[in-house]
Protein backbone atom coordinates (compact mmCIF):
# COMPACT_ATOMS: atom_id res chain seq x y z
CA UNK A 1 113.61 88.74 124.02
CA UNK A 2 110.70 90.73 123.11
CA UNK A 3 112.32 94.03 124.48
CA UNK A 4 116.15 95.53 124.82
CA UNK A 5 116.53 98.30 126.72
CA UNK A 6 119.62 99.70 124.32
CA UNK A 7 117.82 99.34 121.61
CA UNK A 8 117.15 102.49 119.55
CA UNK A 9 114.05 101.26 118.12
CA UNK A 10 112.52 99.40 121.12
CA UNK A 11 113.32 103.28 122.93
CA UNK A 12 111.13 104.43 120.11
CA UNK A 13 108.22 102.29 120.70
CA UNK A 14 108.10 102.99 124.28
CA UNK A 15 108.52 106.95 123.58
CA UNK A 16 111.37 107.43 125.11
CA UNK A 17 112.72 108.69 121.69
CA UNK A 18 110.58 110.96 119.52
CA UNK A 19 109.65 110.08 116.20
CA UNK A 20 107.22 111.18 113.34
CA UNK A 21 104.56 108.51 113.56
CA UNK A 22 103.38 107.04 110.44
CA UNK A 23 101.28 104.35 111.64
CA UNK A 24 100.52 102.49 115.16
CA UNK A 25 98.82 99.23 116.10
CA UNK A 26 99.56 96.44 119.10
CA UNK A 27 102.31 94.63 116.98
CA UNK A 28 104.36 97.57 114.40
CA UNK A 29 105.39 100.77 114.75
CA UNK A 30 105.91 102.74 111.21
CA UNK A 31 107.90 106.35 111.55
CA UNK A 32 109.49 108.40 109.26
CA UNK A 33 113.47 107.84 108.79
CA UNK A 34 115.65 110.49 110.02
CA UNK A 35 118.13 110.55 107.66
CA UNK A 36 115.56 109.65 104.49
CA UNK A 37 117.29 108.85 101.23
CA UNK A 38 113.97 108.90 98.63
CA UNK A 39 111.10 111.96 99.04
CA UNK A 40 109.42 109.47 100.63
CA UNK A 41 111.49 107.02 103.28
CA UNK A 42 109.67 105.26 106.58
CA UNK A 43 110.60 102.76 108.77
CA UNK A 44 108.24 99.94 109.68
CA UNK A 45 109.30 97.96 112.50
CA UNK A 46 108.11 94.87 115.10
CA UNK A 47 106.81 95.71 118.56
CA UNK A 48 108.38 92.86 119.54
CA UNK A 49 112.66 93.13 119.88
CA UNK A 50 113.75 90.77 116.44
CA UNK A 51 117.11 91.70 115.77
CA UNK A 52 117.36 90.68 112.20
CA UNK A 53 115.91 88.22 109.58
CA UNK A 54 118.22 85.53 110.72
CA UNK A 55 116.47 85.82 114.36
CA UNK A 56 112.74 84.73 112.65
CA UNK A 57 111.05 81.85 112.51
CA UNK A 58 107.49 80.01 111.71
CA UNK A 59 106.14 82.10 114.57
CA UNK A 60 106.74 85.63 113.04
CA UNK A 61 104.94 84.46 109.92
CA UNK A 62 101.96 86.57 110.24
CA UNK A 63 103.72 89.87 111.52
CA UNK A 64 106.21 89.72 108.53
CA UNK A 65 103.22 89.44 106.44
CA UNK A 66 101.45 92.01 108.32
CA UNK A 67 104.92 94.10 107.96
CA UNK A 68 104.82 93.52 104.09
CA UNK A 69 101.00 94.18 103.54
CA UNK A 70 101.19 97.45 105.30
CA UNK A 71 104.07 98.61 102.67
CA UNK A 72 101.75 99.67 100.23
CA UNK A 73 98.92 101.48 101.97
CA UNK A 74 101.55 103.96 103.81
CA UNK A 75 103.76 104.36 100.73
CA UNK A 76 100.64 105.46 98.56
CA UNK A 77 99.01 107.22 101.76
CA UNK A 78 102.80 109.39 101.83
CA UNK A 79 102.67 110.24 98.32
CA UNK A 80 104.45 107.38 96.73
CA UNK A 81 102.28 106.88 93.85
CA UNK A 82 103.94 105.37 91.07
CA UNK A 83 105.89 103.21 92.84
CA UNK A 84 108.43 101.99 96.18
CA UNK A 85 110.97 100.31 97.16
CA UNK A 86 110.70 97.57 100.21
CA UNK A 87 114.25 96.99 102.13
CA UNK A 88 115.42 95.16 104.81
CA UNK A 89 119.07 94.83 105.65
CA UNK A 90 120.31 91.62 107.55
CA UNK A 91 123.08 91.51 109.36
CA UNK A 92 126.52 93.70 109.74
CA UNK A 93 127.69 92.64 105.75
CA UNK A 94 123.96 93.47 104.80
CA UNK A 95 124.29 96.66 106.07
CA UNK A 96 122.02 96.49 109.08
CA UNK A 97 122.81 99.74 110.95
CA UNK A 98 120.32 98.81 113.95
CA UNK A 99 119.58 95.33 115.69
CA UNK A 100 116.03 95.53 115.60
CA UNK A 101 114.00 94.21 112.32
CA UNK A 102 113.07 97.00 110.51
CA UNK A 103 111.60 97.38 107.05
CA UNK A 104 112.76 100.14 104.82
CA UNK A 105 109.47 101.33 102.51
CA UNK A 106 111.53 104.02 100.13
CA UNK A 107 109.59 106.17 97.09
CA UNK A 108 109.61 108.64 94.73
CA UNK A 109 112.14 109.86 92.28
CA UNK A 110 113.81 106.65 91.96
CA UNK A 111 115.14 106.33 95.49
CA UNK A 112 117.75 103.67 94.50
CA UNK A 113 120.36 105.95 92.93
CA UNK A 114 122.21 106.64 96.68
CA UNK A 115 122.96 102.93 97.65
């Protein structure tokens, strides 16, 4: 399915929910967290509705690459300078809060200490 109309994130990507836009091309949408836990906490997530890192295969190759690539140039672009952290949660015992691949990009003051 390359859309859900419950989905949170898929509502953001059409702009039916606001968010602070980080970054915008044909396949990922990066936006600022809402509830950030490091000075520096976006979200960078698939165009495309991928509910989690079980749901990938061979064909999302490039777009996780592209996902992973663009990590660095918005964490140093936000201030992240001397480091970040990249997370994605998988799954309900991962704690994956929403179905939609998303990769957490977290930085600053060691951004680890909460969880």
């Amino acid at each position: 399915m390359s859309h859900d109309p419950n989905c949170i994130f898929c509502k953001i990507i059409e702009g039916k929910i606001p968010s602070r836009k980080l970054y915008e091309d044909d396949d990922l949408l990066a936006f600022h967290d809402i509830s950030p836990w490091a000075p520096v906490h976006f979200l960078i997530v698939p165009k495309i509705h991928v509910v989690s890192l079980y749901d990938v295969s061979a064909e999302h190759q490039a777009l996780l690459g592209k996902m992973l690539s663009l990590a660095p140039e918005l964490a140093r672009q936000e201030g992240a300078l001397n480091g970040f952290r990249c997370v994605i949660n998988n799954g309900q015992d991962g704690g994956q809060e929403v179905s939609h691949l998303h990769l957490h990009v977290m930085g600053g003051a060691r951004p680890w200490a909460r969880g």
